[in-house]
PDB file of N, CA and C in Angstrom:
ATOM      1  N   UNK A   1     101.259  80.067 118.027  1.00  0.00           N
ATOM      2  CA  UNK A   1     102.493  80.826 118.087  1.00  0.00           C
ATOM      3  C   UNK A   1     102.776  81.426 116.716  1.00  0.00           C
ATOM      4  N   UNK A   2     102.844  82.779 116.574  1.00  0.00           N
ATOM      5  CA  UNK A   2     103.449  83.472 115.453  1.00  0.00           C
ATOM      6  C   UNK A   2     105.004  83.070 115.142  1.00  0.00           C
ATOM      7  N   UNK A   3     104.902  82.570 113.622  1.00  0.00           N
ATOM      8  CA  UNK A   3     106.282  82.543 113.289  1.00  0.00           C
ATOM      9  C   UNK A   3     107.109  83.139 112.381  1.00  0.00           C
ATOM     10  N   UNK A   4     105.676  84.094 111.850  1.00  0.00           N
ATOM     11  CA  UNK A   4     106.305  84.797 110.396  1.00  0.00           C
ATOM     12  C   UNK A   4     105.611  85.876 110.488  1.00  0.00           C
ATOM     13  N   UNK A   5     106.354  87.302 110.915  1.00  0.00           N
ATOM     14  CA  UNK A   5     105.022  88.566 109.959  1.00  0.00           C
ATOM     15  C   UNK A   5     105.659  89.383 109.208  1.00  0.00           C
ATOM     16  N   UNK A   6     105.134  89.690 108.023  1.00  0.00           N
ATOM     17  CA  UNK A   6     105.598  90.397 107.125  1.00  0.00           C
ATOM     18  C   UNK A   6     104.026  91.785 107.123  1.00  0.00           C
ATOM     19  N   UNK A   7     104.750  92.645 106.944  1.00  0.00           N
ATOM     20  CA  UNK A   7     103.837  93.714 107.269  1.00  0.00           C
ATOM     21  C   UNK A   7     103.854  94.720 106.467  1.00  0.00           C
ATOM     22  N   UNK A   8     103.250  95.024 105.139  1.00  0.00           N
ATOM     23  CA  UNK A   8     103.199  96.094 104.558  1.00  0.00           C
ATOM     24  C   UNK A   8     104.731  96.298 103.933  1.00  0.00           C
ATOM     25  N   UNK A   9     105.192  95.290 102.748  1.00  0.00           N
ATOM     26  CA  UNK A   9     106.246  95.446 101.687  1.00  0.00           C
ATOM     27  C   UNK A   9     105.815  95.514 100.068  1.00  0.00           C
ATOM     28  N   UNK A  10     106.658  95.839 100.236  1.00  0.00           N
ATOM     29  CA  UNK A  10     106.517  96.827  98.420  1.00  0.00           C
ATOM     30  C   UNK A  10     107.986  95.893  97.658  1.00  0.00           C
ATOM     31  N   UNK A  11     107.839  96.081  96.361  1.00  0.00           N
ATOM     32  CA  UNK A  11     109.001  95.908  95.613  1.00  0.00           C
ATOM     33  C   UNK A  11     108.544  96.172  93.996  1.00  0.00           C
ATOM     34  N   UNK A  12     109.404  96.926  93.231  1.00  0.00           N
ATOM     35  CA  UNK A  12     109.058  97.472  91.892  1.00  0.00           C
ATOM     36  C   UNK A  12     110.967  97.243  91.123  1.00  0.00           C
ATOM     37  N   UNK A  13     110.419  96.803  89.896  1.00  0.00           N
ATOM     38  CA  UNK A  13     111.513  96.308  89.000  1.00  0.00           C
ATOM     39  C   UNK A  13     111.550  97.397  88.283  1.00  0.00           C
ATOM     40  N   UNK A  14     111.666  98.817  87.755  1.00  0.00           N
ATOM     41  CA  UNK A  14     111.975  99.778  87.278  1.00  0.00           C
ATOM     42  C   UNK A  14     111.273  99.903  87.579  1.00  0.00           C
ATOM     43  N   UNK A  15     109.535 100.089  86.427  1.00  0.00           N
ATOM     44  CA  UNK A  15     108.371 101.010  86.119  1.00  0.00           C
ATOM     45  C   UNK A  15     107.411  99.415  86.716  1.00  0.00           C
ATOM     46  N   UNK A  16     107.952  98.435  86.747  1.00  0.00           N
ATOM     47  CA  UNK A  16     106.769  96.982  87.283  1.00  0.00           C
ATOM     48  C   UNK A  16     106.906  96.873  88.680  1.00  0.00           C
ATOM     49  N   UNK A  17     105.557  97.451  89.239  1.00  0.00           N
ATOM     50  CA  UNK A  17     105.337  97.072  90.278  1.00  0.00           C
ATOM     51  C   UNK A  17     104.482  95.860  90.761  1.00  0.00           C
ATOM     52  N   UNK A  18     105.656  94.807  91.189  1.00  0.00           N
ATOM     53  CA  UNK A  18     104.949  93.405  91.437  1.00  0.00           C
ATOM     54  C   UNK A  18     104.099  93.446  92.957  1.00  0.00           C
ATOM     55  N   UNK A  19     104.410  93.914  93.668  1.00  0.00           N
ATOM     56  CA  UNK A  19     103.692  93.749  94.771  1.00  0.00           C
ATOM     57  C   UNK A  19     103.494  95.362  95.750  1.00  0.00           C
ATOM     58  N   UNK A  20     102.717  95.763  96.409  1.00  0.00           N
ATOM     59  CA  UNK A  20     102.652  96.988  97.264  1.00  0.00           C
ATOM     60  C   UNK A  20     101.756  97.057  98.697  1.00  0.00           C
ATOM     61  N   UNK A  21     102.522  96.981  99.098  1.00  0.00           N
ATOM     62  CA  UNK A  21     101.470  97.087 100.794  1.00  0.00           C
ATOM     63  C   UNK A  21     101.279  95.260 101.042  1.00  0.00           C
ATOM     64  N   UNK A  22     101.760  94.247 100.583  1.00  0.00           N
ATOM     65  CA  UNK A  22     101.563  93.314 100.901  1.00  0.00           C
ATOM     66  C   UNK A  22     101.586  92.719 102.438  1.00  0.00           C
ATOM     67  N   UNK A  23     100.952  92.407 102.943  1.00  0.00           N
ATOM     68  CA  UNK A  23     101.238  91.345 104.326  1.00  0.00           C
ATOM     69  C   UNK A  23     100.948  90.177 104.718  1.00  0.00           C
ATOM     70  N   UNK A  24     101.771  89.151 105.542  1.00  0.00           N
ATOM     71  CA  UNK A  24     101.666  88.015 105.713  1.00  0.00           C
ATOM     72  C   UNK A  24     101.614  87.332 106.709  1.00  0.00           C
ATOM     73  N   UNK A  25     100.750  86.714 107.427  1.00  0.00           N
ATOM     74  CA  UNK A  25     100.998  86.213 108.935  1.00  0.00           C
ATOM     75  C   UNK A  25     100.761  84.780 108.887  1.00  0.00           C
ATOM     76  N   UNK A  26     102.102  83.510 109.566  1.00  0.00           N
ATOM     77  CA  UNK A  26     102.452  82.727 109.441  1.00  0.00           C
ATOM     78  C   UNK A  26     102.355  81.957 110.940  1.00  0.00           C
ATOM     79  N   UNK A  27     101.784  81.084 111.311  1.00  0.00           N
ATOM     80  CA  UNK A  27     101.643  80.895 112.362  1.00  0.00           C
ATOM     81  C   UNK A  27     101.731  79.454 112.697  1.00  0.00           C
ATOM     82  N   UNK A  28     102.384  79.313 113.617  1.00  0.00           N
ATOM     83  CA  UNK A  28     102.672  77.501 113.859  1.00  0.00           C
ATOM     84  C   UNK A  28     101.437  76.335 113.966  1.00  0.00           C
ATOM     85  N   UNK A  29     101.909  75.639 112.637  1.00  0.00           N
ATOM     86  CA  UNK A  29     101.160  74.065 112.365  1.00  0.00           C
ATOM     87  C   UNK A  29     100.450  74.937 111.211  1.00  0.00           C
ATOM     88  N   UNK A  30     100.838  76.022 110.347  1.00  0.00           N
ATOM     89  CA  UNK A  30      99.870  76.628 109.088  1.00  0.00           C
ATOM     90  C   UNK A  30     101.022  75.565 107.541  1.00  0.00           C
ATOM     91  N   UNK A  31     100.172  75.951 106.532  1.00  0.00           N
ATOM     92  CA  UNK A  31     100.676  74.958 105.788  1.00  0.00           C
ATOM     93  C   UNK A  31     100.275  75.917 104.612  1.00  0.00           C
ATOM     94  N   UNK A  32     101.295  76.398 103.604  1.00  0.00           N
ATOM     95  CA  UNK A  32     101.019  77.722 102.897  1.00  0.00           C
ATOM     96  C   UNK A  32     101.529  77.438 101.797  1.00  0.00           C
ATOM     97  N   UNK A  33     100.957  77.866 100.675  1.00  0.00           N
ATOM     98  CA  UNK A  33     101.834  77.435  99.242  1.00  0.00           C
ATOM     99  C   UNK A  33     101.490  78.878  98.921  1.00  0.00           C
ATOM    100  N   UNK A  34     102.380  79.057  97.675  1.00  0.00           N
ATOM    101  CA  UNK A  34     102.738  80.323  96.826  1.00  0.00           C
ATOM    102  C   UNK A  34     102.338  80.046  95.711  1.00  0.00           C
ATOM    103  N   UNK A  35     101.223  80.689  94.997  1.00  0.00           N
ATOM    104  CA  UNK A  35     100.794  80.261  93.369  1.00  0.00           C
ATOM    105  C   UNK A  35     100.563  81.690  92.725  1.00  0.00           C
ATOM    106  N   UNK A  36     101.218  81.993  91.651  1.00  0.00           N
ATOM    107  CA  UNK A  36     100.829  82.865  90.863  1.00  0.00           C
ATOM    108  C   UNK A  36     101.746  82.875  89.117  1.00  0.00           C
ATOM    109  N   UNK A  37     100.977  83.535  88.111  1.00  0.00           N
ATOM    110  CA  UNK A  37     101.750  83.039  87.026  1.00  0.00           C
ATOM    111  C   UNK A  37     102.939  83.729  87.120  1.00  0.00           C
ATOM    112  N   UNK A  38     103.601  83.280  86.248  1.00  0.00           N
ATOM    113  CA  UNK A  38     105.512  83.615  85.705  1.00  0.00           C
ATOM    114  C   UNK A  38     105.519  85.530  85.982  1.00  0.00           C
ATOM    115  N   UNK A  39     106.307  85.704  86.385  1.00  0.00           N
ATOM    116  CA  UNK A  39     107.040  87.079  86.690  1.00  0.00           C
ATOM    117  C   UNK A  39     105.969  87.706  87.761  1.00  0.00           C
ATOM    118  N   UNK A  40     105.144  87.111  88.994  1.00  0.00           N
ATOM    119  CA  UNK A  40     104.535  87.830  89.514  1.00  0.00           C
ATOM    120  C   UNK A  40     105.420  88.018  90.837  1.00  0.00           C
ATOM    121  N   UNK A  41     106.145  87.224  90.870  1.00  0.00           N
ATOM    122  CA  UNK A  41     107.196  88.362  92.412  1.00  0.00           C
ATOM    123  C   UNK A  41     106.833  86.927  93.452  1.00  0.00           C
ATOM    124  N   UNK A  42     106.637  85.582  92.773  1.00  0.00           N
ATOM    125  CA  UNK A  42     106.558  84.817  93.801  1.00  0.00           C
ATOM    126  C   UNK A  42     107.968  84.574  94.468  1.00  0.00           C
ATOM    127  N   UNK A  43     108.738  84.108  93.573  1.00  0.00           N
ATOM    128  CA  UNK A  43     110.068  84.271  94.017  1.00  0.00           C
ATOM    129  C   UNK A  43     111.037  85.512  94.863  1.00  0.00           C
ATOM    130  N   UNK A  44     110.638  86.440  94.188  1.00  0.00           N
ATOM    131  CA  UNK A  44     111.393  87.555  94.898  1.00  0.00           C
ATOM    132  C   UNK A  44     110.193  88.129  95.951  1.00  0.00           C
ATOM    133  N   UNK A  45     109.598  87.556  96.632  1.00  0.00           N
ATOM    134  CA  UNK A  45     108.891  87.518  97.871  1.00  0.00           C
ATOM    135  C   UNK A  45     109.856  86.651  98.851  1.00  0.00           C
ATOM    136  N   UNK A  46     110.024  85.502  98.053  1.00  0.00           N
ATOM    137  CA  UNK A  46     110.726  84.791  98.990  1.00  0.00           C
ATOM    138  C   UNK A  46     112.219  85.154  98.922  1.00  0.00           C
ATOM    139  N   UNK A  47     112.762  85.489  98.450  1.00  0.00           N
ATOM    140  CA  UNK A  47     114.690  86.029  98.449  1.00  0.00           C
ATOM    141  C   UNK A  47     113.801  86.919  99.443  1.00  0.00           C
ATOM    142  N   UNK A  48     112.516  87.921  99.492  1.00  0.00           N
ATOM    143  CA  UNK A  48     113.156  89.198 100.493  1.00  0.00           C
ATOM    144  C   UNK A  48     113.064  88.281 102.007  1.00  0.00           C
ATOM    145  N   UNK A  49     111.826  87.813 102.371  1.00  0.00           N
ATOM    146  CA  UNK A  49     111.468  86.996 103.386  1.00  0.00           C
ATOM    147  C   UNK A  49     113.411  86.434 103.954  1.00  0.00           C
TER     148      UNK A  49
END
């Protein structure tokens, strides 16, 4: 069962573009961690989610 799709999002902090065309598919009993260094948009992936 699908429980999450994220499909082709963008987000840019003036002139820093942290992420573009990203997508995500989340699906029941998946088990997912978020790793990347300091200011890469792990967080503000998740505020948009």
């Amino acid at each position: 069962m699908n429980l999450l799709t994220i499909d082709n999002i963008s987000k840019q902090f003036s002139e820093r573009l942290l992420f573009d065309g990203a997508s995500l598919l989340i699906n029941e009993g998946d088990r997912i961690g978020l790793i990347g260094v300091n200011g890469s948009g792990k967080s503000t992936l998740l505020k948009i989610v």
